[in-house]
N, C-alpha and C. Protein backbone atom coordinates (compact mmCIF):
# COMPACT_ATOMS: atom_id res chain seq x y z
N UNK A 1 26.29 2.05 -33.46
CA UNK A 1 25.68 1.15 -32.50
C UNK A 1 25.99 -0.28 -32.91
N UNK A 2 26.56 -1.27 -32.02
CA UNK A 2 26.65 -2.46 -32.33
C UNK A 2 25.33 -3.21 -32.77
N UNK A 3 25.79 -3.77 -33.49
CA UNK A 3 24.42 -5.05 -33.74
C UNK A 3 24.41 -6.30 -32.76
N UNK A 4 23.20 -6.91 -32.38
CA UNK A 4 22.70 -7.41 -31.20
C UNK A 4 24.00 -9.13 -31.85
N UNK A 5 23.62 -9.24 -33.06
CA UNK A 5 25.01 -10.27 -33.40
C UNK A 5 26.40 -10.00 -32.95
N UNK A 6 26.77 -9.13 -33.20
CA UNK A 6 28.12 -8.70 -32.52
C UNK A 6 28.08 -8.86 -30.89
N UNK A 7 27.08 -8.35 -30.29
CA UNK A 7 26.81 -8.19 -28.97
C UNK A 7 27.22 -9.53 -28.55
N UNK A 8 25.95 -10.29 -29.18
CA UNK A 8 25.71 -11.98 -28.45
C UNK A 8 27.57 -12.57 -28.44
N UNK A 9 28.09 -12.17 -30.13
CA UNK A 9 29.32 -12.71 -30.37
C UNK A 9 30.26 -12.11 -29.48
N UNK A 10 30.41 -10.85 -28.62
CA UNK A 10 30.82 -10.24 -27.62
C UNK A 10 30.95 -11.19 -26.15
N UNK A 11 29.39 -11.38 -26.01
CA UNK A 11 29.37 -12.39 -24.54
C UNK A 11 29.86 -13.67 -24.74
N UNK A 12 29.49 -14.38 -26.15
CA UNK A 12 30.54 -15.67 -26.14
C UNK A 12 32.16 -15.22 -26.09
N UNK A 13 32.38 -14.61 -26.52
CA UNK A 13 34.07 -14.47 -26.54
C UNK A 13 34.61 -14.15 -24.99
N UNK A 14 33.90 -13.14 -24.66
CA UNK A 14 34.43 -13.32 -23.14
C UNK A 14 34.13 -13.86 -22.01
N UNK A 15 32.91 -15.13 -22.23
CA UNK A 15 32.86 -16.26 -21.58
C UNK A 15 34.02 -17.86 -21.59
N UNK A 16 34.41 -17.27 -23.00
CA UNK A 16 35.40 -18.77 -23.45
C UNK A 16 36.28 -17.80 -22.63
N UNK A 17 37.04 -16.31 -22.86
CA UNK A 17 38.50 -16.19 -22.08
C UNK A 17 38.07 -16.53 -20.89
N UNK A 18 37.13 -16.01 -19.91
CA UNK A 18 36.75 -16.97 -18.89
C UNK A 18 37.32 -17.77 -18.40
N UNK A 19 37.10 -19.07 -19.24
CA UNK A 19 37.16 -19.93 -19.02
C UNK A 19 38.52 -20.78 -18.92
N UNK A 20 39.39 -19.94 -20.52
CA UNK A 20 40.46 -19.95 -20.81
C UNK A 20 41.34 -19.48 -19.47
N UNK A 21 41.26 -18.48 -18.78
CA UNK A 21 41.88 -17.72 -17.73
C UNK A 21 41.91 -18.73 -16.56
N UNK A 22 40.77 -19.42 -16.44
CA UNK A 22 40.51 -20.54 -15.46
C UNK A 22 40.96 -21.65 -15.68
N UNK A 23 41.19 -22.03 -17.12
CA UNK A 23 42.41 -22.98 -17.13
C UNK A 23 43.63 -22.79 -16.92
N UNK A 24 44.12 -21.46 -17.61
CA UNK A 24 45.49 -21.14 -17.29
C UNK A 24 46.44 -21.15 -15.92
N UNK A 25 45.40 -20.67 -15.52
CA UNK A 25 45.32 -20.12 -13.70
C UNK A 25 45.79 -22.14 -13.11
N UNK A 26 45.01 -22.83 -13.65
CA UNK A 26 44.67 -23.94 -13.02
C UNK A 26 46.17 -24.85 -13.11
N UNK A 27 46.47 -24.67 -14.46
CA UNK A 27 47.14 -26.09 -15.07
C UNK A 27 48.67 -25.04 -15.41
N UNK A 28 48.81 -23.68 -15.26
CA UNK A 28 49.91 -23.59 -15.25
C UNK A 28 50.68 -22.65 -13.74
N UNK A 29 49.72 -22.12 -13.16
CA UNK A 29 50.20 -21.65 -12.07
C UNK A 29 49.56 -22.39 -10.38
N UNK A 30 48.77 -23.51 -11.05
CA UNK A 30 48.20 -24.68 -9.98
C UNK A 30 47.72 -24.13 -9.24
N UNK A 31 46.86 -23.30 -9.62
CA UNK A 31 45.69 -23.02 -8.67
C UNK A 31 43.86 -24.05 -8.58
N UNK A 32 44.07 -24.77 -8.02
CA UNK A 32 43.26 -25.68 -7.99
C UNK A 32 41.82 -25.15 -7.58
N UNK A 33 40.90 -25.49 -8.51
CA UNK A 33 39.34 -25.26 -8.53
C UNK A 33 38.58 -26.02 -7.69
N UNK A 34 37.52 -25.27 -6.82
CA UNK A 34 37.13 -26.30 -6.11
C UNK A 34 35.19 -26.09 -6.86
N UNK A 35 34.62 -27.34 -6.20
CA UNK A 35 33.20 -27.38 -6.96
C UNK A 35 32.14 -26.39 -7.75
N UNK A 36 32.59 -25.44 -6.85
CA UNK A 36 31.27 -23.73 -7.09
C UNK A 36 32.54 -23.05 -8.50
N UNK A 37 33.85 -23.38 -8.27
CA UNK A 37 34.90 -22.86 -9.48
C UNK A 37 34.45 -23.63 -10.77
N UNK A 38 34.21 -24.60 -10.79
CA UNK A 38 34.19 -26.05 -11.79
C UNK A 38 33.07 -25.07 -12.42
N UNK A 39 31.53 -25.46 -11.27
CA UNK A 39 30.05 -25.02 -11.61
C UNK A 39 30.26 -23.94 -12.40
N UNK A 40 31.09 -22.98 -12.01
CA UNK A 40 30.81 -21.68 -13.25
C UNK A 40 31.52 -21.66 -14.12
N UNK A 41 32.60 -22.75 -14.27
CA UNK A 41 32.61 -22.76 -16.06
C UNK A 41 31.54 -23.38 -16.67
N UNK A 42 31.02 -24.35 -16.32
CA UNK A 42 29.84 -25.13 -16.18
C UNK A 42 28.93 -23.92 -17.03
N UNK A 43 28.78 -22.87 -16.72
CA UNK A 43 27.91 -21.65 -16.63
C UNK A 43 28.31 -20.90 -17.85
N UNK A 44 29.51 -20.88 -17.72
CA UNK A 44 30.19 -19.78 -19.11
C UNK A 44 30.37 -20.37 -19.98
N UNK A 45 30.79 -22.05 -20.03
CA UNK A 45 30.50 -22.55 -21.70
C UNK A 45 29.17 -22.50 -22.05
N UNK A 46 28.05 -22.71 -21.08
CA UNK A 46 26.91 -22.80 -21.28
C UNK A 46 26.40 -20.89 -22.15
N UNK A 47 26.91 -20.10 -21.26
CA UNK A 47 26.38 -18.68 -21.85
C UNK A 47 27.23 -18.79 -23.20
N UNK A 48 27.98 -19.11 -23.49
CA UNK A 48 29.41 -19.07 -24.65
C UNK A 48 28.33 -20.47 -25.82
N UNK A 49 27.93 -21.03 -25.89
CA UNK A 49 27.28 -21.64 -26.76
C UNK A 49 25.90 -21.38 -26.97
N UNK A 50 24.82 -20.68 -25.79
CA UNK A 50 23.90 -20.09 -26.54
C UNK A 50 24.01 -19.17 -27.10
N UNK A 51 24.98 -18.04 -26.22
CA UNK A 51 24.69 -16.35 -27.46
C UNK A 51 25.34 -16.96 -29.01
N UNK A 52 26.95 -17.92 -28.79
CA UNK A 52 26.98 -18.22 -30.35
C UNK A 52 25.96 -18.41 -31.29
N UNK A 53 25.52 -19.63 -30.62
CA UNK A 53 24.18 -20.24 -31.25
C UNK A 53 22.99 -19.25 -31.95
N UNK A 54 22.97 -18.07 -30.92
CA UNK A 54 21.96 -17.03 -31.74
C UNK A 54 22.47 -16.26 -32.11
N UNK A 55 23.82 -15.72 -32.02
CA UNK A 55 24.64 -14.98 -33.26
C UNK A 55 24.12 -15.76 -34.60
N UNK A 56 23.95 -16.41 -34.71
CA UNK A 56 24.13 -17.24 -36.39
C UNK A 56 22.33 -16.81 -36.67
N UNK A 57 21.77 -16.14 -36.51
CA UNK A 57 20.44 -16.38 -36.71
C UNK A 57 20.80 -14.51 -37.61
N UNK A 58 20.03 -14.47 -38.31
CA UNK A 58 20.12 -13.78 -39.83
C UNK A 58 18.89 -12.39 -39.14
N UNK A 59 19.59 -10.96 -39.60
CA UNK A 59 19.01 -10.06 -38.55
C UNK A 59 18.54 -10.21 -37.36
N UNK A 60 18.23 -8.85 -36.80
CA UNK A 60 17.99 -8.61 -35.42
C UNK A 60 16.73 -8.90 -34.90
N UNK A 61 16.37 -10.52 -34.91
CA UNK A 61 15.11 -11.16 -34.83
C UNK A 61 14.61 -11.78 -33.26
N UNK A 62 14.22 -12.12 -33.53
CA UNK A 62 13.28 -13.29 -32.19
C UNK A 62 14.20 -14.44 -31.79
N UNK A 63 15.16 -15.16 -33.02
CA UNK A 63 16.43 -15.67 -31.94
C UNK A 63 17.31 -15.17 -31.58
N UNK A 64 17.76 -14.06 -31.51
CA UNK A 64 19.01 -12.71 -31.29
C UNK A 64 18.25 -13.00 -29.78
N UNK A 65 16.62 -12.18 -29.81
CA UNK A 65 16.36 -11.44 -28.58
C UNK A 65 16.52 -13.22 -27.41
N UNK A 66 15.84 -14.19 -27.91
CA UNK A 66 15.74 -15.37 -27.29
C UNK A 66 17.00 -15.91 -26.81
N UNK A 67 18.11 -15.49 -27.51
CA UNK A 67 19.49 -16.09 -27.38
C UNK A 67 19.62 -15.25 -26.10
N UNK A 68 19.79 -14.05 -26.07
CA UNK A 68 20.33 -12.79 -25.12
C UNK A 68 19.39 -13.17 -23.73
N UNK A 69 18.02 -13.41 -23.87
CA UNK A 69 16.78 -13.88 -22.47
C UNK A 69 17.60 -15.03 -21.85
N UNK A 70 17.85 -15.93 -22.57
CA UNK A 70 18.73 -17.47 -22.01
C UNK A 70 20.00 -17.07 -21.64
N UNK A 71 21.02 -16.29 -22.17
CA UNK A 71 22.16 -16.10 -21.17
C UNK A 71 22.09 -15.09 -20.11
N UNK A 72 21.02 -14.03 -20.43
CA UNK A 72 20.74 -13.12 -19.21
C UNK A 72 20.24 -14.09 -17.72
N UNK A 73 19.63 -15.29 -18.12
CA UNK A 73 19.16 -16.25 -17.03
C UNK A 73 20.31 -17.06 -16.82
N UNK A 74 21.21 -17.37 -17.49
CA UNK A 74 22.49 -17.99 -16.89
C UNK A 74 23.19 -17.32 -16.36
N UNK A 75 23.73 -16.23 -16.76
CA UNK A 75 24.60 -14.96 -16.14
C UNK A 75 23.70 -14.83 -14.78
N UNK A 76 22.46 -14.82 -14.38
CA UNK A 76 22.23 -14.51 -13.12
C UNK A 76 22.64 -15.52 -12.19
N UNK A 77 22.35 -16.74 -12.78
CA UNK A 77 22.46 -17.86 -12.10
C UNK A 77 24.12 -17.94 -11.74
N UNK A 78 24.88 -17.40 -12.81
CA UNK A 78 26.42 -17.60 -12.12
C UNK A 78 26.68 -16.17 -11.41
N UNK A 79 25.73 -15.14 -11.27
CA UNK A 79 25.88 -14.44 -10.43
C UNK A 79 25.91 -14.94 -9.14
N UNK A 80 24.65 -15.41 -8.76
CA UNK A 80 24.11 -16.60 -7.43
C UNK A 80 25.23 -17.39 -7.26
N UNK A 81 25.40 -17.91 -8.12
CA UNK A 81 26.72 -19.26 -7.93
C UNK A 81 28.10 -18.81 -7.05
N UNK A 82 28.23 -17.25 -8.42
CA UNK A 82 29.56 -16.71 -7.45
C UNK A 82 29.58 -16.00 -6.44
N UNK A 83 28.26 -15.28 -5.94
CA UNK A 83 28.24 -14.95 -4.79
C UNK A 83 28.20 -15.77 -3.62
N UNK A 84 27.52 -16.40 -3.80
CA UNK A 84 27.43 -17.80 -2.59
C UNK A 84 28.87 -18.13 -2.70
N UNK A 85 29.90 -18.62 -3.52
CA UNK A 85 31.44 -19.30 -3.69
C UNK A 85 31.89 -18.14 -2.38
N UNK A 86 31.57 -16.70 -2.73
CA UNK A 86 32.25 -15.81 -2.37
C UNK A 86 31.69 -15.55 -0.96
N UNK A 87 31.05 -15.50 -0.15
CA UNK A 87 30.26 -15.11 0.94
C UNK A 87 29.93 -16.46 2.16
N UNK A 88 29.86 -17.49 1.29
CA UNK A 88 29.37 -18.69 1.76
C UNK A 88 30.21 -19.52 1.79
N UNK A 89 30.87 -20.20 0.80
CA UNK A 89 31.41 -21.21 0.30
C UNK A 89 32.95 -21.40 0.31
N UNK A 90 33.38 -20.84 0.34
CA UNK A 90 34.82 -19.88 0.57
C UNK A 90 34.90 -19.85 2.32
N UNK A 91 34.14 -19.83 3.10
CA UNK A 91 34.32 -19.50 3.89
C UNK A 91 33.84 -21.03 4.66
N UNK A 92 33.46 -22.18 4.01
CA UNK A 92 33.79 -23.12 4.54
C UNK A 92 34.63 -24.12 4.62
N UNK A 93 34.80 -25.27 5.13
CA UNK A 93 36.00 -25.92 5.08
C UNK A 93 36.15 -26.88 3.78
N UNK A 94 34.90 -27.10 3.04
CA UNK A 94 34.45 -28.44 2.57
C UNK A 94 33.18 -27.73 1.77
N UNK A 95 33.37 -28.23 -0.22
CA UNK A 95 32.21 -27.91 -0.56
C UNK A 95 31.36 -29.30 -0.82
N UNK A 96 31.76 -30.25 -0.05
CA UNK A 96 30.94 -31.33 -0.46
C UNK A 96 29.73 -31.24 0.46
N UNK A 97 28.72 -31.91 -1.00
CA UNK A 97 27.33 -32.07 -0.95
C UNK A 97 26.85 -30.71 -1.01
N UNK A 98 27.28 -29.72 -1.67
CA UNK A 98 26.66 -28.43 -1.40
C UNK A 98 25.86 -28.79 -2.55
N UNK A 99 25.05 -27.50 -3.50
CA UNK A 99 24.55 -27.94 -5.08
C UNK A 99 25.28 -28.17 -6.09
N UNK A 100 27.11 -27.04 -6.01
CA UNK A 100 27.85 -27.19 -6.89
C UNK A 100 28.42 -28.85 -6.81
N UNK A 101 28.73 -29.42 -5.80
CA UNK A 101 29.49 -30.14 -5.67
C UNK A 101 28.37 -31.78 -6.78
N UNK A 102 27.08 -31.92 -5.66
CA UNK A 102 26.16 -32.54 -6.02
C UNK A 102 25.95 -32.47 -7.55
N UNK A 103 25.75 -31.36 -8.47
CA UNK A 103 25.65 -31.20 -9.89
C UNK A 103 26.74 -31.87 -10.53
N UNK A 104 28.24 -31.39 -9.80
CA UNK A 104 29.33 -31.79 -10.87
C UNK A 104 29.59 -33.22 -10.69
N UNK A 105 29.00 -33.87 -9.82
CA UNK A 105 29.32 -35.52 -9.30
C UNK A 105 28.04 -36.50 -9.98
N UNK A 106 26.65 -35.83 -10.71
CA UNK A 106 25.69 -36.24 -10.93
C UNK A 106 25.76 -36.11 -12.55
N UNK A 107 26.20 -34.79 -12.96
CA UNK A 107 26.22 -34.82 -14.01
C UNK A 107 27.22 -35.37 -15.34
N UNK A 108 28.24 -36.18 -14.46
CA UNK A 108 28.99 -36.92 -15.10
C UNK A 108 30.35 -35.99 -15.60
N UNK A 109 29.82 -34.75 -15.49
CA UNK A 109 30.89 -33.47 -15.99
C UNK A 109 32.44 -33.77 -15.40
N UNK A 110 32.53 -34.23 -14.10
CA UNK A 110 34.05 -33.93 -13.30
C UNK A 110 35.22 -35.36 -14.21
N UNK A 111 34.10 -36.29 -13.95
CA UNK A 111 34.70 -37.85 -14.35
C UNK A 111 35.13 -38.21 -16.28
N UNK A 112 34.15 -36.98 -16.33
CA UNK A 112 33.85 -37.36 -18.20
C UNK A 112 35.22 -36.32 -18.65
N UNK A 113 35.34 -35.20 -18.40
CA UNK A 113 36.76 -34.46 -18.72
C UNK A 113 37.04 -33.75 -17.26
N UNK A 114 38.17 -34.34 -16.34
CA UNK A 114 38.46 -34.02 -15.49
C UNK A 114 40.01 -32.48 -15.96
N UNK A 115 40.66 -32.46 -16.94
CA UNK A 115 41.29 -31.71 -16.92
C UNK A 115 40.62 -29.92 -17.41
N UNK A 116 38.76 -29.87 -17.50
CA UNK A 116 38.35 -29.09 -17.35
C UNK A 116 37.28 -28.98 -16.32
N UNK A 117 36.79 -30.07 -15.83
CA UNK A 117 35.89 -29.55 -15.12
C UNK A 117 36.08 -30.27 -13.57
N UNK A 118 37.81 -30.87 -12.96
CA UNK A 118 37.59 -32.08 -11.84
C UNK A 118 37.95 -30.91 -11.20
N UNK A 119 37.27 -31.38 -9.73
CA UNK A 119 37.51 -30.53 -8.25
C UNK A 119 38.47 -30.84 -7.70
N UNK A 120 39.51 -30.08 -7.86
CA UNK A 120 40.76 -30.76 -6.87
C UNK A 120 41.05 -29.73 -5.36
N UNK A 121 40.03 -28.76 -5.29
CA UNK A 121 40.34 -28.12 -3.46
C UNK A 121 39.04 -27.90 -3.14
N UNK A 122 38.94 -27.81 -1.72
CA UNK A 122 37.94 -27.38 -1.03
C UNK A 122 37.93 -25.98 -1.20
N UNK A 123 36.76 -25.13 -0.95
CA UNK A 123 36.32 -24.12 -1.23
C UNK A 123 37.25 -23.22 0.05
N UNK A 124 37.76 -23.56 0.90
CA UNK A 124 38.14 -22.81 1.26
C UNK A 124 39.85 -22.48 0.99
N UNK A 125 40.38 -23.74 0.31
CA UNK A 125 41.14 -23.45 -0.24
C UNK A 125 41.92 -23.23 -1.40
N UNK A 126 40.53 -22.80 -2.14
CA UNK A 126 40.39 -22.40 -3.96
C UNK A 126 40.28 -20.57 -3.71
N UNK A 127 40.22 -20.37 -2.50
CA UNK A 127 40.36 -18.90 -2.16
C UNK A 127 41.64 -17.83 -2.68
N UNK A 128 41.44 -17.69 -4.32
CA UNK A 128 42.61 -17.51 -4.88
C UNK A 128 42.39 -16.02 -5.46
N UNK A 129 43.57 -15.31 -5.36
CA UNK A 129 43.24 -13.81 -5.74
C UNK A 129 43.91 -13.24 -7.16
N UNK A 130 43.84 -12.76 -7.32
CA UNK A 130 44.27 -12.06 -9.18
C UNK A 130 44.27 -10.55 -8.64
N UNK A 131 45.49 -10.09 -8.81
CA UNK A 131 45.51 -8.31 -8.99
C UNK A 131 44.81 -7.97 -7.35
N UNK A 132 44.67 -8.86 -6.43
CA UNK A 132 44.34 -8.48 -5.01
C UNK A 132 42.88 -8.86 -4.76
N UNK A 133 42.35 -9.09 -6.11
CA UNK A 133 40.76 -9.30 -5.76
C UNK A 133 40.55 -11.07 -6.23
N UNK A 134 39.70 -11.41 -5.62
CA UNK A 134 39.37 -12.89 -5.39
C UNK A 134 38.91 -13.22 -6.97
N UNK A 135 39.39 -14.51 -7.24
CA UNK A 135 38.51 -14.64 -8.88
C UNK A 135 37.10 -14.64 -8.29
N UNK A 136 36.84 -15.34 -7.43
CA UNK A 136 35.06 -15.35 -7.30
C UNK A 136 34.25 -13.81 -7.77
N UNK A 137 34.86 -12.85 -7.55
CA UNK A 137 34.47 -11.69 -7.81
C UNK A 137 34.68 -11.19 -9.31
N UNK A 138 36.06 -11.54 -9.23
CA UNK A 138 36.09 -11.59 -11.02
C UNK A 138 35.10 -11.80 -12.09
N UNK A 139 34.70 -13.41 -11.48
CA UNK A 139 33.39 -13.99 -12.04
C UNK A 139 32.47 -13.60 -11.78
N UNK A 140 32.14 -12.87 -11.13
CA UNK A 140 30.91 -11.93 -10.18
C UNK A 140 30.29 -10.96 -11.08
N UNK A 141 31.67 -10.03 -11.55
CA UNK A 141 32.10 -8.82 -11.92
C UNK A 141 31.78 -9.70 -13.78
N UNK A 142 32.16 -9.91 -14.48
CA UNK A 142 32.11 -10.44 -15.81
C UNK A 142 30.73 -10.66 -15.73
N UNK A 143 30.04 -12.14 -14.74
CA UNK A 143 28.41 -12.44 -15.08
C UNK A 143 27.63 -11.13 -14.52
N UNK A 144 28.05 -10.16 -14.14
CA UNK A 144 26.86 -8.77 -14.13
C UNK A 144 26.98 -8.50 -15.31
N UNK A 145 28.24 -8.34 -16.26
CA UNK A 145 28.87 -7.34 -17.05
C UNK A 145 27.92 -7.67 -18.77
N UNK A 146 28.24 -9.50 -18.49
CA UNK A 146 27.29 -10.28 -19.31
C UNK A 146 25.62 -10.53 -19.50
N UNK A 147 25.48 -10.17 -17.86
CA UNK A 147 23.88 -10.00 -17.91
C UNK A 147 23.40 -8.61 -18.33
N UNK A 148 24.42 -7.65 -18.21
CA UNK A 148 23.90 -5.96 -18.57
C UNK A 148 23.68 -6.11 -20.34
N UNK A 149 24.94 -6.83 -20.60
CA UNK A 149 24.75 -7.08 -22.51
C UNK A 149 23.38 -8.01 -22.88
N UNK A 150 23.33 -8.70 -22.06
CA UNK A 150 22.22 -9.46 -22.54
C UNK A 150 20.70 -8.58 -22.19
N UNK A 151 20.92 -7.95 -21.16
CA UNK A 151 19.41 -6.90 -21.10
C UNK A 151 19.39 -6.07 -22.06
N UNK A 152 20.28 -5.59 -22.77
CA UNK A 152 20.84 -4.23 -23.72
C UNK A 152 20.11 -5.31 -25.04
N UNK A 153 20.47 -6.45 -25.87
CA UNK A 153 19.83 -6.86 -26.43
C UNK A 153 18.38 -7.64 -26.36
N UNK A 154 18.19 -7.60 -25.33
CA UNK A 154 16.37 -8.50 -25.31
C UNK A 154 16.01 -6.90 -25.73
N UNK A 155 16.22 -5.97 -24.64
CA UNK A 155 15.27 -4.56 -24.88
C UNK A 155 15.40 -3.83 -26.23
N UNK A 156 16.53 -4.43 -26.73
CA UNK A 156 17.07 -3.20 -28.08
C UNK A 156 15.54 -3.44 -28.88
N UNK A 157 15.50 -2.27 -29.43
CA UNK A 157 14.54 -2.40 -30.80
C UNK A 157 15.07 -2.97 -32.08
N UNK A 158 14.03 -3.56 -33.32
CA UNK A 158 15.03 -3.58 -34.42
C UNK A 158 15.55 -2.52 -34.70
């Protein structure tokens, strides 16, 4: 049985490829990110620095389980994020002024490092597919995958 450290160290690692994949995608085959794309890296460095953060905590304690509660609540939230990209957002012409757009223009994120986090398409034309399926789903598909690991450690026993 894995240990809930390995676990947490599990969801950071495949939040950074994530992210990594979303650069690659971006800056070498120019597929341009639009606001709700930005927002969920936004999301996966964020899950990728708390589970680290409680990997480092010494047995299978109260910051293990606390680390795993905080990305299980981000992973939902980029569930929400990517479903809306995917159902909603995607399917309009323009993500300005939506929440993604509003967050990444408020929070200084797009302007402060634009070669990871600037919006360069509208949502309807960040409508980009991998292997036939949309990344939005990709990301869909990973933040369930990440929220199932993170329920597996809040519930684990010592």
């Amino acid at each position: 049985m894995l240990a809930s450290r390995t676990l947490l160290r599990l969801i950071a690692l495949l939040s950074v490829l994530a992210v990594a994949i979303a650069l690659v995608s971006q800056h070498y085959f120019d597929m341009r990110p639009c606001a709700w794309c930005v927002f969920q890296r936004v999301i996966f460095i964020a899950i990728a620095v708390v589970a680290w953060l409680g990997s480092l905590g010494k047995g299978p304690g109260m910051l293990h389980k606390l680390s795993a509660l905080i990305t299980l609540l981000l992973s939902l939230g980029g569930v929400l994020a990517a479903w809306y990209q995917y159902t909603v957002a995607a399917k309009l012409f323009s993500c300005d002024l939506t929440f993604a757009d509003r967050f990444m223009a408020q929070s200084g994120l797009e302007a402060a490092v634009p070669w990871l986090f600037g919006i360069y398409a509208t949502c309807a034309d960040a409508r980009v597919h991998l292997l036939g399926v949309e990344y939005a789903i990709w990301a869909l598909g990973l933040l369930v995958t990440l929220a199932l690991i993170s329920v597996f450690v809040v519930l684990r026993r010592r």
